[in-house]
C-alpha atoms as a PDB file:
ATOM      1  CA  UNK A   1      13.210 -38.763 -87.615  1.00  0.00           C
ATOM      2  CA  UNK A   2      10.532 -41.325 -87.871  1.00  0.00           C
ATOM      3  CA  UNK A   3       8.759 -42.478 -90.781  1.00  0.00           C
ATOM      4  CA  UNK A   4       5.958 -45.088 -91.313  1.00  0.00           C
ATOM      5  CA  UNK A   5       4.502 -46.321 -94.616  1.00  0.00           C
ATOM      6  CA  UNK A   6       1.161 -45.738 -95.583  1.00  0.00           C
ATOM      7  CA  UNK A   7      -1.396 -48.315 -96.981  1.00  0.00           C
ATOM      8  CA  UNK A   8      -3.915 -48.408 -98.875  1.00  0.00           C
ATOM      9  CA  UNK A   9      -7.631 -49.810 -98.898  1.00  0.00           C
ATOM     10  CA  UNK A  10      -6.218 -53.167-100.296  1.00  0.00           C
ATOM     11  CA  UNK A  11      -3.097 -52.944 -97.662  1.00  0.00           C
ATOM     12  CA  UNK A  12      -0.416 -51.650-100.495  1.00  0.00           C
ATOM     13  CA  UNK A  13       2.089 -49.503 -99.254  1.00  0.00           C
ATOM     14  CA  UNK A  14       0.947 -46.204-101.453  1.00  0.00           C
ATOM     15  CA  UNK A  15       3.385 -43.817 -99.333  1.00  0.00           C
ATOM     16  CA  UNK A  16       5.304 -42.888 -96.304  1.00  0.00           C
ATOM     17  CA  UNK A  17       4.578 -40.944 -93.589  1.00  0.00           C
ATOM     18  CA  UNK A  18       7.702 -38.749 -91.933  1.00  0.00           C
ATOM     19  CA  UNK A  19       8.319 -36.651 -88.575  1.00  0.00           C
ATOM     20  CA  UNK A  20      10.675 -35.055 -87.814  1.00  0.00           C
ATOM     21  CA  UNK A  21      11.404 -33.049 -84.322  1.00  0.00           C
ATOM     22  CA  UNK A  22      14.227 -31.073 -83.501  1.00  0.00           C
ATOM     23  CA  UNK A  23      16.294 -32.195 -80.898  1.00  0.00           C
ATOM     24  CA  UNK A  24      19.296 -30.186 -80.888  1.00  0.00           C
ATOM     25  CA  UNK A  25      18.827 -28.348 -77.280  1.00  0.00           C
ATOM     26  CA  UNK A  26      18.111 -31.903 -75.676  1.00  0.00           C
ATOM     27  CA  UNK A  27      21.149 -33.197 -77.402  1.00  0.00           C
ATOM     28  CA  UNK A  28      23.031 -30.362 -76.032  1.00  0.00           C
ATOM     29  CA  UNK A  29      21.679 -30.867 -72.737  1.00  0.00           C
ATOM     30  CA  UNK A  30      22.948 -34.545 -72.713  1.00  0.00           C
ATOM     31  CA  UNK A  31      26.312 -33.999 -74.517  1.00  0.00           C
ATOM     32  CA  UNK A  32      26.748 -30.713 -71.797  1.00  0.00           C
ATOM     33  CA  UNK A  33      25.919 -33.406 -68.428  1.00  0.00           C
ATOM     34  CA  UNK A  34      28.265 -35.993 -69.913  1.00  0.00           C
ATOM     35  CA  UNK A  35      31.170 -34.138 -70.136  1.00  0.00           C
ATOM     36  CA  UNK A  36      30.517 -32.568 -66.637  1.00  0.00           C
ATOM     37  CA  UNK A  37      29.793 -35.893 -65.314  1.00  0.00           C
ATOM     38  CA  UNK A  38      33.581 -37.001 -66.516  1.00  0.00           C
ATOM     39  CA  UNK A  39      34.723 -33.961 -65.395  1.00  0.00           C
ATOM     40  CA  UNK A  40      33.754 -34.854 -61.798  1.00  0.00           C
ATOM     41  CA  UNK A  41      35.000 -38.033 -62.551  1.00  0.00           C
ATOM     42  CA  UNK A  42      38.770 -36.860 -63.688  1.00  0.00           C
ATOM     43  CA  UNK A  43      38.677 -34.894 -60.722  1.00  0.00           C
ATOM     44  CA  UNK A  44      38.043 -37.341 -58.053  1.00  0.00           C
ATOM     45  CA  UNK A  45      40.582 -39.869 -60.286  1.00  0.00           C
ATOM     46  CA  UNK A  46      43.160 -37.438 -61.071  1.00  0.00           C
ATOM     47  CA  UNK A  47      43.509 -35.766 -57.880  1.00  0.00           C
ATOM     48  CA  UNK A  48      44.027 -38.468 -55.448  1.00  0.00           C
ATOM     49  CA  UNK A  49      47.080 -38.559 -53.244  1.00  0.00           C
ATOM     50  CA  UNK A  50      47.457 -42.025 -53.639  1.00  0.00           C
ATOM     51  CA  UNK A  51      48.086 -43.989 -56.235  1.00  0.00           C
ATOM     52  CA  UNK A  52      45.373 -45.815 -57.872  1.00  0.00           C
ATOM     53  CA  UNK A  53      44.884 -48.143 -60.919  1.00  0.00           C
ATOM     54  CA  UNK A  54      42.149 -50.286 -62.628  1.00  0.00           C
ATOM     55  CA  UNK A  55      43.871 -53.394 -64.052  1.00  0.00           C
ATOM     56  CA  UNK A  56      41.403 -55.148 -66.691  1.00  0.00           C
ATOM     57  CA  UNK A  57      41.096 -59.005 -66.927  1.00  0.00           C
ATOM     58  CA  UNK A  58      43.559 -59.148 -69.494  1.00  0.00           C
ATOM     59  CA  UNK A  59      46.236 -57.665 -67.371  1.00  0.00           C
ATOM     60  CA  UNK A  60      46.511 -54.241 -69.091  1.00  0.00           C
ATOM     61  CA  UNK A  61      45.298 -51.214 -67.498  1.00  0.00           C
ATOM     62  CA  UNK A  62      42.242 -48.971 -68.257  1.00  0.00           C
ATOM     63  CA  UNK A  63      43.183 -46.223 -65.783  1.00  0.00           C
ATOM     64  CA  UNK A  64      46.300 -44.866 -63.469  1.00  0.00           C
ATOM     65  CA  UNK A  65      46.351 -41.897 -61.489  1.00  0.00           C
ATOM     66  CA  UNK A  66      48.878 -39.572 -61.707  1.00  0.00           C
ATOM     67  CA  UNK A  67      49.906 -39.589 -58.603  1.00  0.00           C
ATOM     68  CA  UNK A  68      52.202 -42.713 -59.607  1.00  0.00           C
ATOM     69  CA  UNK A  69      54.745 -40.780 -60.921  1.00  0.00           C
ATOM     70  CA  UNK A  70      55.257 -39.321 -57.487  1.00  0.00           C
ATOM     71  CA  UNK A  71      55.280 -42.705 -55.697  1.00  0.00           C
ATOM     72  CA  UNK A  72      57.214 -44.910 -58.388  1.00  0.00           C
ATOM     73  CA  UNK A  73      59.465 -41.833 -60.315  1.00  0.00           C
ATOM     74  CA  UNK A  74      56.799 -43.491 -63.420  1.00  0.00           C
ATOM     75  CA  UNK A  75      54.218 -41.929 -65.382  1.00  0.00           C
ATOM     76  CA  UNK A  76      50.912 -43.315 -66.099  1.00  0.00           C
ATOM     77  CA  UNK A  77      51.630 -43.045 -69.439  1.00  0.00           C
ATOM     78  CA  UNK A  78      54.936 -45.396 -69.310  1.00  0.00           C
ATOM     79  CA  UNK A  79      52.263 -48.256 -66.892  1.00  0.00           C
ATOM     80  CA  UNK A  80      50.215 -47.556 -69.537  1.00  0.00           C
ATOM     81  CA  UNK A  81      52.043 -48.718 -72.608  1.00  0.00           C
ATOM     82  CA  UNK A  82      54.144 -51.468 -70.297  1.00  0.00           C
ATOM     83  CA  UNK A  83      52.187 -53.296 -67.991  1.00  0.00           C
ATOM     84  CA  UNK A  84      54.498 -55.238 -66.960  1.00  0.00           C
ATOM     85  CA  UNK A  85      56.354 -52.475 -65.110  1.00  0.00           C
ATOM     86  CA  UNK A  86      54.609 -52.747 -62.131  1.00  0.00           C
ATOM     87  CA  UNK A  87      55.869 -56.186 -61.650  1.00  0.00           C
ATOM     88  CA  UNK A  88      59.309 -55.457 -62.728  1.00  0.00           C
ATOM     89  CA  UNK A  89      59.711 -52.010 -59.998  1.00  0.00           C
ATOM     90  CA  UNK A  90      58.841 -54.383 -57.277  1.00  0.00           C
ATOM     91  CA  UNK A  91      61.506 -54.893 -55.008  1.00  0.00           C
ATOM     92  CA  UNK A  92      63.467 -58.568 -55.883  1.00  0.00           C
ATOM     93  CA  UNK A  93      62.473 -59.803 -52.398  1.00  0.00           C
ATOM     94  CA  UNK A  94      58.515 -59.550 -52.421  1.00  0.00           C
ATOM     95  CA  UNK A  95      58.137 -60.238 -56.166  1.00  0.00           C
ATOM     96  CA  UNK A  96      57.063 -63.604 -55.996  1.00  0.00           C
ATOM     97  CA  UNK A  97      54.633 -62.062 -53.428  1.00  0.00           C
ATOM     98  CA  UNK A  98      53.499 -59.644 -56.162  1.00  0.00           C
ATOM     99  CA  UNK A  99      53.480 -61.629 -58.876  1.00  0.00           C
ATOM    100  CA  UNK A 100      51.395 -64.270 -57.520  1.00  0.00           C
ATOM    101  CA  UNK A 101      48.555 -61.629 -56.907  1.00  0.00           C
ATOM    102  CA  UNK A 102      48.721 -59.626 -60.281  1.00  0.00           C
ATOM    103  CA  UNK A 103      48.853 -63.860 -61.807  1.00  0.00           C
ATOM    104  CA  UNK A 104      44.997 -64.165 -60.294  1.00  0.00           C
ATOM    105  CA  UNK A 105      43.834 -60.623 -62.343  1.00  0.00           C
ATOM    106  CA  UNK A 106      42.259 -62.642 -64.888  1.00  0.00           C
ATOM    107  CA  UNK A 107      39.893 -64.625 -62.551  1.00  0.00           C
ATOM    108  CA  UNK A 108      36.528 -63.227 -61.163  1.00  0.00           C
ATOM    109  CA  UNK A 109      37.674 -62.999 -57.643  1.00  0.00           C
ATOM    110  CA  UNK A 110      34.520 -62.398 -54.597  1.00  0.00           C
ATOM    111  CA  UNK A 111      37.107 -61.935 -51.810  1.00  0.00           C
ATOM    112  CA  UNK A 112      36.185 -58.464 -50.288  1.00  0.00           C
ATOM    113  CA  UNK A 113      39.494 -57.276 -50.571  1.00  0.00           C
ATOM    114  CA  UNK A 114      43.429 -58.171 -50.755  1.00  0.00           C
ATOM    115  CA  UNK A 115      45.801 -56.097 -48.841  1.00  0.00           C
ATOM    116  CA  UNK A 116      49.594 -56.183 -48.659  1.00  0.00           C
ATOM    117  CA  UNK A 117      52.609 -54.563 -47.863  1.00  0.00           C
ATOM    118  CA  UNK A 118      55.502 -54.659 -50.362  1.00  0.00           C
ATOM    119  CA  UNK A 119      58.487 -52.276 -51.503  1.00  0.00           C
ATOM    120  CA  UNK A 120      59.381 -50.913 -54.885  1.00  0.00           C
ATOM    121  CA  UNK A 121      62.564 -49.437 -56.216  1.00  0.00           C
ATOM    122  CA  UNK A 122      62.134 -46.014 -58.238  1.00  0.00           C
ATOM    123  CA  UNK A 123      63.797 -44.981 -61.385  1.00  0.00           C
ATOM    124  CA  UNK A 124      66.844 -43.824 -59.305  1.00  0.00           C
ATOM    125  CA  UNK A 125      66.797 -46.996 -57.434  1.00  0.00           C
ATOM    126  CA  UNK A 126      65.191 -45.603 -54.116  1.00  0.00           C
ATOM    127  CA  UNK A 127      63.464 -48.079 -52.173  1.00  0.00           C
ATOM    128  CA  UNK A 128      59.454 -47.304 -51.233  1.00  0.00           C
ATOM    129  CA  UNK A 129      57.202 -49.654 -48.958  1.00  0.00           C
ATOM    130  CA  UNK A 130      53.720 -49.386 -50.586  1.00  0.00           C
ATOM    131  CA  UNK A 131      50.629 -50.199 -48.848  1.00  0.00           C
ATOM    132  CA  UNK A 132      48.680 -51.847 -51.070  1.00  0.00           C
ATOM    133  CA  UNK A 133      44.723 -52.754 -51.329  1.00  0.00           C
ATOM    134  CA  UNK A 134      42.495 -53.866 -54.460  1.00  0.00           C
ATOM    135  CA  UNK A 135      39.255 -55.386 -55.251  1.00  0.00           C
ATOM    136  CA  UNK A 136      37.376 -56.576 -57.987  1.00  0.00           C
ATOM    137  CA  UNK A 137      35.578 -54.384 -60.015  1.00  0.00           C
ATOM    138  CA  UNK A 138      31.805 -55.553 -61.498  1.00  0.00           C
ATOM    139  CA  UNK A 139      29.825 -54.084 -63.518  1.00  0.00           C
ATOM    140  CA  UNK A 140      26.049 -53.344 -62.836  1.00  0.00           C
ATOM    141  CA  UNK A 141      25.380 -56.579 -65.275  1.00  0.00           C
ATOM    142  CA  UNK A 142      27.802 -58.705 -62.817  1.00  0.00           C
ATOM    143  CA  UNK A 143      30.185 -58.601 -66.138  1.00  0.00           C
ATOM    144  CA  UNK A 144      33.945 -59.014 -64.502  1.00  0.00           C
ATOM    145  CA  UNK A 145      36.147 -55.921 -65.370  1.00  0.00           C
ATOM    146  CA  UNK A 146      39.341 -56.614 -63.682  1.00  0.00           C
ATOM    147  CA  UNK A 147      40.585 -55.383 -60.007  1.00  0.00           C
ATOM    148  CA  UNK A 148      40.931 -51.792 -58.681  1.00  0.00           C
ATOM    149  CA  UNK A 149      43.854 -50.965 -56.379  1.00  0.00           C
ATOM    150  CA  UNK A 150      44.886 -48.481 -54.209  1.00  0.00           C
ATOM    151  CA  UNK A 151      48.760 -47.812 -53.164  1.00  0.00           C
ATOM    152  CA  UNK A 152      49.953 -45.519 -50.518  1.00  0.00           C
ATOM    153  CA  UNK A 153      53.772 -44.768 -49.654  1.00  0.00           C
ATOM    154  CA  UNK A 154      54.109 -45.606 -46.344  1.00  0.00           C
ATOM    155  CA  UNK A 155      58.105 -45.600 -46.610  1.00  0.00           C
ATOM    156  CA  UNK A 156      58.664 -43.257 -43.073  1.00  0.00           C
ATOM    157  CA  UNK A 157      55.981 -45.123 -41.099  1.00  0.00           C
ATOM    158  CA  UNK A 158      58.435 -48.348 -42.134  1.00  0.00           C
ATOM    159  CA  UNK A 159      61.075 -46.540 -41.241  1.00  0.00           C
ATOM    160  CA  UNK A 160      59.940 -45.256 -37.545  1.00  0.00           C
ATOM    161  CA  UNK A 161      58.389 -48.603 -36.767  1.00  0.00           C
ATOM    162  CA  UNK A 162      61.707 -50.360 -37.386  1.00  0.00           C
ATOM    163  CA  UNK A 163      63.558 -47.697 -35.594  1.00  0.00           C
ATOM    164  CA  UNK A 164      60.983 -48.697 -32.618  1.00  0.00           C
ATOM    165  CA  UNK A 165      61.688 -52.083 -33.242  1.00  0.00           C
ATOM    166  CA  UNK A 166      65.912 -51.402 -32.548  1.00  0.00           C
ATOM    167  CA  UNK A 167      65.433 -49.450 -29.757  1.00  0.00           C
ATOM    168  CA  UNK A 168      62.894 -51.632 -27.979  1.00  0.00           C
ATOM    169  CA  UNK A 169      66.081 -54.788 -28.585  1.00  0.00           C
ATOM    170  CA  UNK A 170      68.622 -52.387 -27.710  1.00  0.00           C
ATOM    171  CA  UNK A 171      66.975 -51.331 -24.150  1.00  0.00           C
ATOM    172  CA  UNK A 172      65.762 -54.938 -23.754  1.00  0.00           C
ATOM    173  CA  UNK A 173      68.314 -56.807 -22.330  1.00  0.00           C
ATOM    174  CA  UNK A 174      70.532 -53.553 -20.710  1.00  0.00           C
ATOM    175  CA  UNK A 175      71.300 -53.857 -16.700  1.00  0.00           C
ATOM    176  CA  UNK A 176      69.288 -50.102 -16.340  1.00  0.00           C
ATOM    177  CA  UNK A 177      65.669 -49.901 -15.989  1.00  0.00           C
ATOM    178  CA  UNK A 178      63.981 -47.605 -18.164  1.00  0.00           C
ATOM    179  CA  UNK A 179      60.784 -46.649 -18.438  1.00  0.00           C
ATOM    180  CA  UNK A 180      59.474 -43.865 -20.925  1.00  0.00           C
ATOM    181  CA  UNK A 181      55.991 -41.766 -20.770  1.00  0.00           C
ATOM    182  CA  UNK A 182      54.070 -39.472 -22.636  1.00  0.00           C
ATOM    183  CA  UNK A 183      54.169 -35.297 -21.775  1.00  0.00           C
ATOM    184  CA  UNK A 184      50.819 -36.425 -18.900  1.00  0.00           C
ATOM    185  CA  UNK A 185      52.852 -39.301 -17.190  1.00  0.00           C
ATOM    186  CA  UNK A 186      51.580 -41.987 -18.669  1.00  0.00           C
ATOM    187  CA  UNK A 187      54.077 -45.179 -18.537  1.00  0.00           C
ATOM    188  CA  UNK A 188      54.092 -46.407 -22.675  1.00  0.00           C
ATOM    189  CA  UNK A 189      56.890 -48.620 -22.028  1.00  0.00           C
ATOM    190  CA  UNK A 190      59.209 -49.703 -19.918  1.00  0.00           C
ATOM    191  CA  UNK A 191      61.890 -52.900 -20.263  1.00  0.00           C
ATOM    192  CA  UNK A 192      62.153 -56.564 -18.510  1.00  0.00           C
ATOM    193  CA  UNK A 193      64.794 -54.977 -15.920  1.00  0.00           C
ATOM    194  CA  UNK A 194      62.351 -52.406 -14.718  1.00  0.00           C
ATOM    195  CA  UNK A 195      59.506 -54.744 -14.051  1.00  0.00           C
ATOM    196  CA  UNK A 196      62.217 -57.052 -12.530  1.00  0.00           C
ATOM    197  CA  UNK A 197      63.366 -54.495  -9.662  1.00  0.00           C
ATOM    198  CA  UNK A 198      59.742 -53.129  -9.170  1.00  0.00           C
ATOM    199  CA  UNK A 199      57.824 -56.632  -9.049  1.00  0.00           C
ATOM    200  CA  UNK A 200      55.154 -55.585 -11.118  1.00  0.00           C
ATOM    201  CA  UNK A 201      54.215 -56.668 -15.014  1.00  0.00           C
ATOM    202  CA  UNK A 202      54.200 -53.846 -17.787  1.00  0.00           C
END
């Protein structure tokens, strides 16, 4: 609705002057887009593998995925209503690592990105490497709104790499020389003994 006064010769408002259109369809049409527009957006947020949050300035969170009840044994819900959880999962001996980080949420950070690799214990006191990436979130105004973080379990790559890690020390230093290849022959390691008795570097 819009309505303007009317005037007389002398300038007097004598009146008003109202239109009205109807704008129910257009309404509709706008209400109809929204909700399919945060639809989409649900979708993409709710259906990620990974676990990912949007921590405000104030240290509370506006969003978690669900998918952090599969990594941490915790639902949104419970990050939701505790912030503080997050910090308190983290494993004892990269909490001051944590900590630190989560301490700088408040400030309007430029770095590109921060990326990390720490472990949490679940509810039944399993422990879970996490690789972990965030960056600060802006609004189109520049406005600050906190930091945005992505969290993957990357528990059995831990695992295999420090398997690796043993083996390589445990063939090291043994009198044998071994060398190991792929299915096509190609040499991807071999220890200090073999290059020894052959003469030539890995």
């Amino acid at each position: 609705v819009v309505h303007n006064p009317v005037r007389d010769s002398r300038g007097k408002i004598d009146g008003a002057a109202v239109f009205g259109w109807d704008i129910t369809s257009q309404r509709q049409a706008e209400e109809n887009a929204l909700r399919e527009s945060e639809q989409r957006f649900r979708t993409i947020a709710d259906f990620t593998y990974d676990w990912e949050y949007w921590m405000l300035p104030d240290g509370t969170f506006a969003y978690n995925s669900p998918s952090c009840a599969r990594l941490s044994s915790y639902s949104a819900a419970e990050f939701q209503q505790d912030p503080s959880l997050l910090e308190r999962i983290v494993h004892p001996d990269d909490r001051e690592k944590v900590q630190q980080h989560l301490s700088t949420v408040g400030q309007d950070c430029r770095e590109e990105s921060f990326e990390t690799d720490f472990r949490i214990l679940t509810r039944d006191g399993e422990t879970r490497w996490l690789s972990y990436a965030c960056r600060a979130v802006h609004a189109p105004t520049g406005e600050y709104l906190g930091r945005r973080a992505s969290l993957r379990d990357i528990t059995q790559r831990m695992i295999r790499e420090r398997e690796l890690r043993t083996l390589q020390l445990a063939v090291q230093d043994v009198a044998a020389s071994i060398i190991i290849t792929d299915r096509n022959g190609t040499i991807e390691y071999v220890n200090p003994k073999f290059t020894e008795i052959t003469g030539y570097a890995f």
